[in-house]
Protein backbone atom coordinates (compact mmCIF):
# COMPACT_ATOMS: atom_id res chain seq x y z
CA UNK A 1 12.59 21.00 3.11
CA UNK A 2 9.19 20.67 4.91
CA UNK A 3 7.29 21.45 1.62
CA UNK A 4 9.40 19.10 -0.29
CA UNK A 5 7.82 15.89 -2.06
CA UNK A 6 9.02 12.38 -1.37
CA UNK A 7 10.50 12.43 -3.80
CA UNK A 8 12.61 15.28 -3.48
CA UNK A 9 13.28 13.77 0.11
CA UNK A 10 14.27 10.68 -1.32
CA UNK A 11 16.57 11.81 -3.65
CA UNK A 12 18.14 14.18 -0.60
CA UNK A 13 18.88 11.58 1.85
CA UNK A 14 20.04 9.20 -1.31
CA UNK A 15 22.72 12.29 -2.35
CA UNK A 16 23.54 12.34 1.17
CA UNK A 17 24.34 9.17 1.75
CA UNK A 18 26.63 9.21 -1.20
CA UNK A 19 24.69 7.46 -3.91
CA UNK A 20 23.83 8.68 -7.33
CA UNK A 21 20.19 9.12 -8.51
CA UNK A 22 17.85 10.02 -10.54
CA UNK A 23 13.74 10.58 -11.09
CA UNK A 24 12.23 8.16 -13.89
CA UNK A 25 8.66 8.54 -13.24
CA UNK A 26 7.07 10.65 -16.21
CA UNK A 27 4.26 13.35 -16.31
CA UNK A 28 1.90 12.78 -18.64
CA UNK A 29 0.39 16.70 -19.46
CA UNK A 30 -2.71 15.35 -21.77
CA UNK A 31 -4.14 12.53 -19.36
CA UNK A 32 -2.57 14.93 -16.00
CA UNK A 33 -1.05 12.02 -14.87
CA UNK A 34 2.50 10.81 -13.47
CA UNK A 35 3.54 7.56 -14.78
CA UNK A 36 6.17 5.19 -12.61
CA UNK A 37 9.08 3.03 -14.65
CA UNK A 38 7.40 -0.66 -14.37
CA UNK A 39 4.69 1.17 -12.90
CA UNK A 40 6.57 0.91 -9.63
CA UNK A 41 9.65 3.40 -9.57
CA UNK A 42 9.85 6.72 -8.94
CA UNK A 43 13.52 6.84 -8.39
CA UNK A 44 16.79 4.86 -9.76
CA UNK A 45 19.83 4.88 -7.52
CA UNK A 46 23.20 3.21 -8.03
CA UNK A 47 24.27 2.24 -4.51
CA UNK A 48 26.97 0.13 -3.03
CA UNK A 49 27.64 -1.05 -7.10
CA UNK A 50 24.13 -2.04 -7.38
CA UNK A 51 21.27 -0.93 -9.16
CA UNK A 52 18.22 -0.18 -6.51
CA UNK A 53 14.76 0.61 -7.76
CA UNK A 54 12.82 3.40 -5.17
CA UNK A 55 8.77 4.22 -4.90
CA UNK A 56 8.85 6.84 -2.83
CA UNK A 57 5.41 7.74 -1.12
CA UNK A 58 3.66 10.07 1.75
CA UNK A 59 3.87 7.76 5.32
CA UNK A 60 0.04 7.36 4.60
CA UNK A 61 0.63 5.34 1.87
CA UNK A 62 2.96 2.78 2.38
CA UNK A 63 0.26 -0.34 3.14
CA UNK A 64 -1.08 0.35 -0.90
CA UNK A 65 2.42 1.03 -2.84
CA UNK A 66 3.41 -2.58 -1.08
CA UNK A 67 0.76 -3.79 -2.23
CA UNK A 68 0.63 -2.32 -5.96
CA UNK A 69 4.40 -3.69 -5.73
CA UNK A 70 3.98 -6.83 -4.86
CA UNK A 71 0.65 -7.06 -7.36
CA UNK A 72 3.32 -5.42 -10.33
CA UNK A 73 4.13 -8.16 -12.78
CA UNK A 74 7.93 -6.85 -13.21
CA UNK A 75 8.42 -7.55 -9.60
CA UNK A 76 10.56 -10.84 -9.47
CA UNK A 77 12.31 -9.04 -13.03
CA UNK A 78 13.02 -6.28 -11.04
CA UNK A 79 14.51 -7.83 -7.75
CA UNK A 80 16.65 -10.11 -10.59
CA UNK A 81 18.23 -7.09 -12.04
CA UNK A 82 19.52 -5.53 -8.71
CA UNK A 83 16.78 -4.40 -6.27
CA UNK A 84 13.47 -2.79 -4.38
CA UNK A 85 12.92 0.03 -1.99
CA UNK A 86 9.65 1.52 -0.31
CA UNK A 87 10.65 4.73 1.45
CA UNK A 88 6.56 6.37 2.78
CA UNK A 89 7.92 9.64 4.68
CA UNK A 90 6.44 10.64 7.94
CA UNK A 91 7.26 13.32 10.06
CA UNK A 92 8.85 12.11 13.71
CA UNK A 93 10.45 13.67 17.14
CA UNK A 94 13.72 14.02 17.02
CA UNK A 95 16.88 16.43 17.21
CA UNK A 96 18.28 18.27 14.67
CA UNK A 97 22.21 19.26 14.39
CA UNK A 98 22.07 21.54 17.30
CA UNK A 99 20.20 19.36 19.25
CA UNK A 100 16.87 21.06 19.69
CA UNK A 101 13.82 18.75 19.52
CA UNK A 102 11.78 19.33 16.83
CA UNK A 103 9.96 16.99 14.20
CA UNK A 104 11.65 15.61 11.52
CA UNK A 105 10.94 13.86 8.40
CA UNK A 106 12.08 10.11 7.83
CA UNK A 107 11.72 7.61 5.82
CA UNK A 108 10.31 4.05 6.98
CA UNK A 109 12.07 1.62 4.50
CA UNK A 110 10.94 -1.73 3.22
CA UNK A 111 13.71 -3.72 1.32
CA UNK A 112 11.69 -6.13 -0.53
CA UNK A 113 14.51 -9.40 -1.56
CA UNK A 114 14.03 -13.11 -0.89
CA UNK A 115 13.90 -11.71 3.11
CA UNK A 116 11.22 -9.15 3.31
CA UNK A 117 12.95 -6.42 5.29
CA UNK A 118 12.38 -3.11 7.19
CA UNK A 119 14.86 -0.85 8.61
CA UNK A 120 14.81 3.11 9.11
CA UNK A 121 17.26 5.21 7.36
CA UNK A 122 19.88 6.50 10.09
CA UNK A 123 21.15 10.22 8.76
């Protein structure tokens, strides 16, 4: 999947791990634009029972989707309803199913809740 989006990653690893998902950003075809539900999510997954709201972004990225999140006035609605997720994809060293080294892409995750988390998905 190395010429996948981040959003096709994301929705990957989220199938994966067992949850169901779906895209709700928009394209736009007359402005050529892609348009984020809240102007935040890219991706809505139902999770352990809960609702979990993803942006999904290149690794590059991830310092100016936190901050357009935490600048989005649906924030606090959002966290309310059931929760937040920044997943920036980077590639990284590691070892595939057979074990051979090679680089693979992973997500860094922030959880954003009343506890600011990271963590890194494990596959």
């Amino acid at each position: 999947m190395s010429k996948a989006s981040p959003t096709q990653r994301t929705l990957a690893l989220l199938k994966k791990q067992g949850a169901i998902a779906q895209v709700v950003e928009r394209w736009n075809s007359h402005a050529r634009v892609r348009h984020d539900l809240f102007g935040i999510i890219d991706v809505l997954a139902i999770r352990d029972g809960r609702y979990v709201g993803i942006q999904a972004c290149a690794g590059a990225s991830f310092s100016a989707r936190d901050a357009k999140i935490r600048a989005s006035e649906h924030y606090a609605a959002i966290l309310e309803a059931g929760g937040l997720e920044l997943w920036a994809w980077r590639q990284v060293w590691g070892h595939d199913a057979r074990g051979a080294r090679r680089r693979l892409w992973k997500p860094k995750i922030k959880i954003y809740g009343s506890e600011d988390q990271q963590r890194k998905a494990s596959e």
